[in-house]
N, C-alpha and C. Protein backbone atom coordinates (compact mmCIF):
# COMPACT_ATOMS: atom_id res chain seq x y z
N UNK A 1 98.08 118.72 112.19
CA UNK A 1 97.00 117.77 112.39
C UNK A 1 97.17 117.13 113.76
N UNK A 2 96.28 116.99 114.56
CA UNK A 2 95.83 116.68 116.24
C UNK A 2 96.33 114.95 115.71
N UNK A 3 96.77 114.28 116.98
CA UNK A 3 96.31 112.82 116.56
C UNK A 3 95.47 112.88 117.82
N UNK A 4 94.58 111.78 116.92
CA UNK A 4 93.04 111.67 117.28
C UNK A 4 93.05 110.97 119.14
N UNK A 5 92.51 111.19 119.75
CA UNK A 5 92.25 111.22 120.96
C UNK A 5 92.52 109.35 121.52
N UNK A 6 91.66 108.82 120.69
CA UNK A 6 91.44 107.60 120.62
C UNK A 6 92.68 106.47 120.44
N UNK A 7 93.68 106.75 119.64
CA UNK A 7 94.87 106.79 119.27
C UNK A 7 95.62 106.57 120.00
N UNK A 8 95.93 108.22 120.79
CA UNK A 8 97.00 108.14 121.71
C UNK A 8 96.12 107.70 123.24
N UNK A 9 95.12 107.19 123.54
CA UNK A 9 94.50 106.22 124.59
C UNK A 9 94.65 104.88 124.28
N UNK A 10 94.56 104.05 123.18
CA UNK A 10 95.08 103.17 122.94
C UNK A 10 96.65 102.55 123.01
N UNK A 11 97.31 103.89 122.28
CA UNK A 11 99.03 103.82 122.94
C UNK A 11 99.27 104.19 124.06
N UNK A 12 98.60 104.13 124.99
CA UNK A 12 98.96 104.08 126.36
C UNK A 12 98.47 102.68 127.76
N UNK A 13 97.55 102.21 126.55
CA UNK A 13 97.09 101.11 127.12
C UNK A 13 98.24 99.97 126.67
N UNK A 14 99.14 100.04 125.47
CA UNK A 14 100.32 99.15 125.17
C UNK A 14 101.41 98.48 126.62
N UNK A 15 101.41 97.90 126.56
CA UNK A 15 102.27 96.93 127.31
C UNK A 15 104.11 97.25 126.59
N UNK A 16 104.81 96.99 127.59
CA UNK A 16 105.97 97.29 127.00
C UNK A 16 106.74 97.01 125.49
N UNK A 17 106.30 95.22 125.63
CA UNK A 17 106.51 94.59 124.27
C UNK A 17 106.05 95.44 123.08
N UNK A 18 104.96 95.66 123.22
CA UNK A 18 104.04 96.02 122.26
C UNK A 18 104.61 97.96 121.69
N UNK A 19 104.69 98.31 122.87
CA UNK A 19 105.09 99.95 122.48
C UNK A 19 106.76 99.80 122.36
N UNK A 20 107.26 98.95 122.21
CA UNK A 20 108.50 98.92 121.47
C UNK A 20 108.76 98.37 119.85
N UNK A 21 107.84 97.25 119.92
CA UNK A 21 107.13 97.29 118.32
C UNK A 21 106.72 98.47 117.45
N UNK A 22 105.93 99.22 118.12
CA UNK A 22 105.15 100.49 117.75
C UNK A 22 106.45 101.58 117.20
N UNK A 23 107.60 101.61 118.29
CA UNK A 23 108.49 102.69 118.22
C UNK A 23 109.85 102.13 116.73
N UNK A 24 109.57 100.88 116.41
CA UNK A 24 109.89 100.24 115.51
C UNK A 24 109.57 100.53 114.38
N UNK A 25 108.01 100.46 114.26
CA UNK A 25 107.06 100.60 113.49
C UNK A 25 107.62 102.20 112.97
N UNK A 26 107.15 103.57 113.44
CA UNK A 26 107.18 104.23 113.64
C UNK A 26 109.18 105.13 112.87
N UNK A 27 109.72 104.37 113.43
CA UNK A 27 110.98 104.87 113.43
C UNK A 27 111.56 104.16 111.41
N UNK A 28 110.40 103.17 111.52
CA UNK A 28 110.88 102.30 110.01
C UNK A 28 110.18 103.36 109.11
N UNK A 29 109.21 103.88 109.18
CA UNK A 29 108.48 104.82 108.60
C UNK A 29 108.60 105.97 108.61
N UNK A 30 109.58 106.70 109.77
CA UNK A 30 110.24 107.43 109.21
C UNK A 30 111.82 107.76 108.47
N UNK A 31 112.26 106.70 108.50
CA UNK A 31 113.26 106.23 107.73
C UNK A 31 112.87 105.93 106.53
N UNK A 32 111.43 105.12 106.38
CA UNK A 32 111.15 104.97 104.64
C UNK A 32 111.07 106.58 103.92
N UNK A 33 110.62 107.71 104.97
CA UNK A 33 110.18 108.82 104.76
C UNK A 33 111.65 110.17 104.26
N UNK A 34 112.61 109.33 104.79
CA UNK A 34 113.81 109.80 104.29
C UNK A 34 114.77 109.27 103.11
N UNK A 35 113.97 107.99 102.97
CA UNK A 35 114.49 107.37 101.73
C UNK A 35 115.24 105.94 102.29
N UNK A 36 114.87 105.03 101.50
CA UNK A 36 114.93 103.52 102.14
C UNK A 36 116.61 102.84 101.81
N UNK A 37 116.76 102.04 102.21
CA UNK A 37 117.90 101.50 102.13
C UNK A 37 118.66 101.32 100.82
N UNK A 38 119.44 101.80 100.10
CA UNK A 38 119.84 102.27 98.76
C UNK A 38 119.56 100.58 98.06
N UNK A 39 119.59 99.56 98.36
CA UNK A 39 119.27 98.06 98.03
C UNK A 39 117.99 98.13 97.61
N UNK A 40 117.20 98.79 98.59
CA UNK A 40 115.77 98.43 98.41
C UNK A 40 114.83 98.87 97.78
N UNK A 41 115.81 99.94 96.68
CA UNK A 41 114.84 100.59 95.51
C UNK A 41 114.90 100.09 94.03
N UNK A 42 114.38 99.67 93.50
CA UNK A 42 114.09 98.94 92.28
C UNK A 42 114.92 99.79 91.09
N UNK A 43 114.67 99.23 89.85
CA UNK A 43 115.04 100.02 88.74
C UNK A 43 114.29 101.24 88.32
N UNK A 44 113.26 101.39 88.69
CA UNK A 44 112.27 101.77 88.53
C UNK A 44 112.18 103.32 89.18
N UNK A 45 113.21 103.26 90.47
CA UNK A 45 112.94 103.94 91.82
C UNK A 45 111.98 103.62 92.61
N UNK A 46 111.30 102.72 92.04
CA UNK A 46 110.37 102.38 93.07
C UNK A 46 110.86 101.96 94.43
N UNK A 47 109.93 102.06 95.59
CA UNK A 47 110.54 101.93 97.03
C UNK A 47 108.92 100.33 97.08
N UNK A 48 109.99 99.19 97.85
CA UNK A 48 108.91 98.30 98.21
C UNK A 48 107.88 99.16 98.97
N UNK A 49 106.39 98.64 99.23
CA UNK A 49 106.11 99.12 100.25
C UNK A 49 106.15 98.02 101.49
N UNK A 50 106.72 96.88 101.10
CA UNK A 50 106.85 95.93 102.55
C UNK A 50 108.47 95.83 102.87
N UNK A 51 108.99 96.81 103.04
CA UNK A 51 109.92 97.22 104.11
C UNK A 51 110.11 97.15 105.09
N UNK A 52 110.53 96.09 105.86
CA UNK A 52 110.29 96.19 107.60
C UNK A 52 111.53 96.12 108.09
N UNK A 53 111.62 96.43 109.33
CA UNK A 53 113.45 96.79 110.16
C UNK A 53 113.12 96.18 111.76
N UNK A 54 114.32 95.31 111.90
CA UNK A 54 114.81 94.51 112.78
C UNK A 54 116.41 94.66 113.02
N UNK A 55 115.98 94.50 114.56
CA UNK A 55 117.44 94.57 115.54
C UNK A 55 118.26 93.13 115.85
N UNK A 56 119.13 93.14 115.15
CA UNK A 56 119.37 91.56 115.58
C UNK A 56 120.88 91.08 115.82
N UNK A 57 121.22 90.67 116.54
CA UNK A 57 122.79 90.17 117.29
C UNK A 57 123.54 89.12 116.15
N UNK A 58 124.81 89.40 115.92
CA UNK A 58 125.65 88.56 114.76
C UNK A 58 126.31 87.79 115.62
N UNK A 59 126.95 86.89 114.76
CA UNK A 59 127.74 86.28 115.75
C UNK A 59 128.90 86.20 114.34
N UNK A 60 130.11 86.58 115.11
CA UNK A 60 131.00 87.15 113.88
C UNK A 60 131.87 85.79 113.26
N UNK A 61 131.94 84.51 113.51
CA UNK A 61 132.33 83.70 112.97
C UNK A 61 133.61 83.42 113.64
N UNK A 62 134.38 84.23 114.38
CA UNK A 62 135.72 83.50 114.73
C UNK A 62 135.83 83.31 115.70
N UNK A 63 136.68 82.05 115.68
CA UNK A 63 136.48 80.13 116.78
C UNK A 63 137.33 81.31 118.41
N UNK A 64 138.25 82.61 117.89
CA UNK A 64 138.82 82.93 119.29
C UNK A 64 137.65 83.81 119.72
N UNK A 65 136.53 84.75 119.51
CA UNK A 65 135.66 85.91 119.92
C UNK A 65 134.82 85.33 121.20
N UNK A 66 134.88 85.94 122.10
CA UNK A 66 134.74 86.03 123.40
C UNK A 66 133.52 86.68 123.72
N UNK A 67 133.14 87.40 122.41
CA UNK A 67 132.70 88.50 122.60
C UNK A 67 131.11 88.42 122.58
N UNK A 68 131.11 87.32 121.34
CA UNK A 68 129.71 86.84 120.58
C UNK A 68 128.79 86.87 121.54
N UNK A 69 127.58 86.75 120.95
CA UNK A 69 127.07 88.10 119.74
C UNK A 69 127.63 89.45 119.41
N UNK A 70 127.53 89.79 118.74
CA UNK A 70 127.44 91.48 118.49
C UNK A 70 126.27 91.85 118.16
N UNK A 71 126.58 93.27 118.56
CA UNK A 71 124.97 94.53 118.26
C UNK A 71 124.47 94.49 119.27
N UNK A 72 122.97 94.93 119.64
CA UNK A 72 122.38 94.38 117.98
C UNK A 72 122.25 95.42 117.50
N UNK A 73 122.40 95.43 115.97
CA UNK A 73 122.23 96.07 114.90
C UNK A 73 121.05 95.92 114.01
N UNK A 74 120.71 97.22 112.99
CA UNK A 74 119.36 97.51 112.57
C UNK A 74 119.75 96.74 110.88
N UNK A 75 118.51 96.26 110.78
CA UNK A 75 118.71 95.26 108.91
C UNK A 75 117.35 95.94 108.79
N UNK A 76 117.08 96.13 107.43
CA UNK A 76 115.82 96.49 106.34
C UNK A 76 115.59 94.87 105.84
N UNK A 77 114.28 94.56 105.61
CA UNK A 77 114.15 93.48 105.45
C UNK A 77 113.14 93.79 104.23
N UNK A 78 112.80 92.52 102.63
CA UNK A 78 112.18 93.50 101.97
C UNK A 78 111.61 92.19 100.84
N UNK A 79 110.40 91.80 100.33
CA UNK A 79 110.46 90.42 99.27
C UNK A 79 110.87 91.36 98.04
N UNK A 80 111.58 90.30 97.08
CA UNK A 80 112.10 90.69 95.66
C UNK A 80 111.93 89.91 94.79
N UNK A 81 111.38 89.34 93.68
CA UNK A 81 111.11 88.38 92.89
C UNK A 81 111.18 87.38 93.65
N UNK A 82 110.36 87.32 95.08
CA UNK A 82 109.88 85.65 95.13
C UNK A 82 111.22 85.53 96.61
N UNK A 83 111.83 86.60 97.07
CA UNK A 83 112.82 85.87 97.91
C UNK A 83 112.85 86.90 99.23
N UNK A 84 113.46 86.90 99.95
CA UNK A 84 113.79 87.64 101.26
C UNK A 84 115.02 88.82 101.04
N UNK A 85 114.84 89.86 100.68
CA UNK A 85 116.22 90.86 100.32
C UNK A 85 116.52 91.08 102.33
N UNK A 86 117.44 91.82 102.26
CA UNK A 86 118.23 92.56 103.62
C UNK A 86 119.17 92.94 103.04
N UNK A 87 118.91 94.43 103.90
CA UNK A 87 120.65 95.34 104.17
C UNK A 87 120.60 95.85 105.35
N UNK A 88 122.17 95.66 105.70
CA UNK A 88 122.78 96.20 106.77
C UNK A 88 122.23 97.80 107.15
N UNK A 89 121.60 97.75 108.26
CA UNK A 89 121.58 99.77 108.29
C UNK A 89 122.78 100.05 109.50
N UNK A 90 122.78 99.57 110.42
CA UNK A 90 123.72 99.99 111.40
C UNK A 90 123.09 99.39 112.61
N UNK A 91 124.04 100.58 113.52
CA UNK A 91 123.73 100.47 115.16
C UNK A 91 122.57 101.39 115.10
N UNK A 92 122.16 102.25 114.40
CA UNK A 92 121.18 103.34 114.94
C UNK A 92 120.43 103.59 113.63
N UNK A 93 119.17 104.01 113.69
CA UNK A 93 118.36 103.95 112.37
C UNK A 93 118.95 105.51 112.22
N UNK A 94 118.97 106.00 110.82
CA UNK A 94 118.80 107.06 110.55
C UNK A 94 117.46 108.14 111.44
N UNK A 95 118.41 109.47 111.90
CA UNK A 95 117.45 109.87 112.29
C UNK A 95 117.08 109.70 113.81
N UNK A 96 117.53 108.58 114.34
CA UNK A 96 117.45 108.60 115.64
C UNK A 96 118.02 108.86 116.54
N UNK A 97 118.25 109.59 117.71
CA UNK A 97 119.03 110.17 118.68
C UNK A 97 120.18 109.02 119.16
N UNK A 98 121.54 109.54 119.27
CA UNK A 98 122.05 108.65 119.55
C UNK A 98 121.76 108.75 121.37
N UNK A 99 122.10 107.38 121.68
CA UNK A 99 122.31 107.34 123.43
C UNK A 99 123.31 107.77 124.21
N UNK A 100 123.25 108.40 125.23
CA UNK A 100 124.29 109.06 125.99
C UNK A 100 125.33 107.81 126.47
N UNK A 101 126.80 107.72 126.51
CA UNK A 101 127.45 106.99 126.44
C UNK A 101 127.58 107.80 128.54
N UNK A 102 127.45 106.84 129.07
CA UNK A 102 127.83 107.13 130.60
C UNK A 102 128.58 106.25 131.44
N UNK A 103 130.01 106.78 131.82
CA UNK A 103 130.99 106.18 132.56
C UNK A 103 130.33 105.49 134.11
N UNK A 104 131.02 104.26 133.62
CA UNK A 104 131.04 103.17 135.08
C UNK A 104 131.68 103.81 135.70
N UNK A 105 130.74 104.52 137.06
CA UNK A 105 132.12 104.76 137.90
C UNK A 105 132.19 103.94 139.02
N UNK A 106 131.06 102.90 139.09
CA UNK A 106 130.94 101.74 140.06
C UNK A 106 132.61 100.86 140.20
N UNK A 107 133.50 100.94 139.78
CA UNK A 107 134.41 100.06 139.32
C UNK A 107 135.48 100.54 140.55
């Protein structure tokens, strides 16, 4: 199936913000498409369908870390009887290419 003309002219008119949302969008859906965060399936097997995934920096709690924040790292976000669920997914969504790790040689 073509995507429709109109579509991909619109995703090109996106602004950076916006086509990184999209690749969000996109990358959460195909992750729901491989099967959702083992938390986020009911008794039922049911899969929510308001599943959404965010990148977000921890800050690990100890008074010596130098380091703080960490990540950022990917969370599934999901409502459950009335509340806010999340699970941990990682550094990289399922499925997505990892990044080429490339030596400083500026140093």
């Amino acid at each position: 199936m073509a995507i429709p003309r109109e579509l991909v002219n619109g995703v090109r008119r996106l602004d950076e913000y916006d086509l990184r949302r999209l690749m969000i969008l996109a990358r959460g859906l195909l992750l729901h498409a491989d099967g959702p965060p083992s938390g986020a399936v009911d008794e039922a097997g049911a899969v929510p369908v308001n599943v959404t995934y965010r990148q977000e920096e921890v800050r690990c709690g100890k008074d010596t870390c130098s380091a703080c924040p960490h990540g950022p790292y990917w969370y599934a976000y999901w409502k459950e009887d009335g509340r806010t669920r999340s699970q941990y997914i990682g550094r990289h969504l399922p499925g997505e290419p990892l990044e080429e790790v490339v030596p400083d040689r500026g140093r």
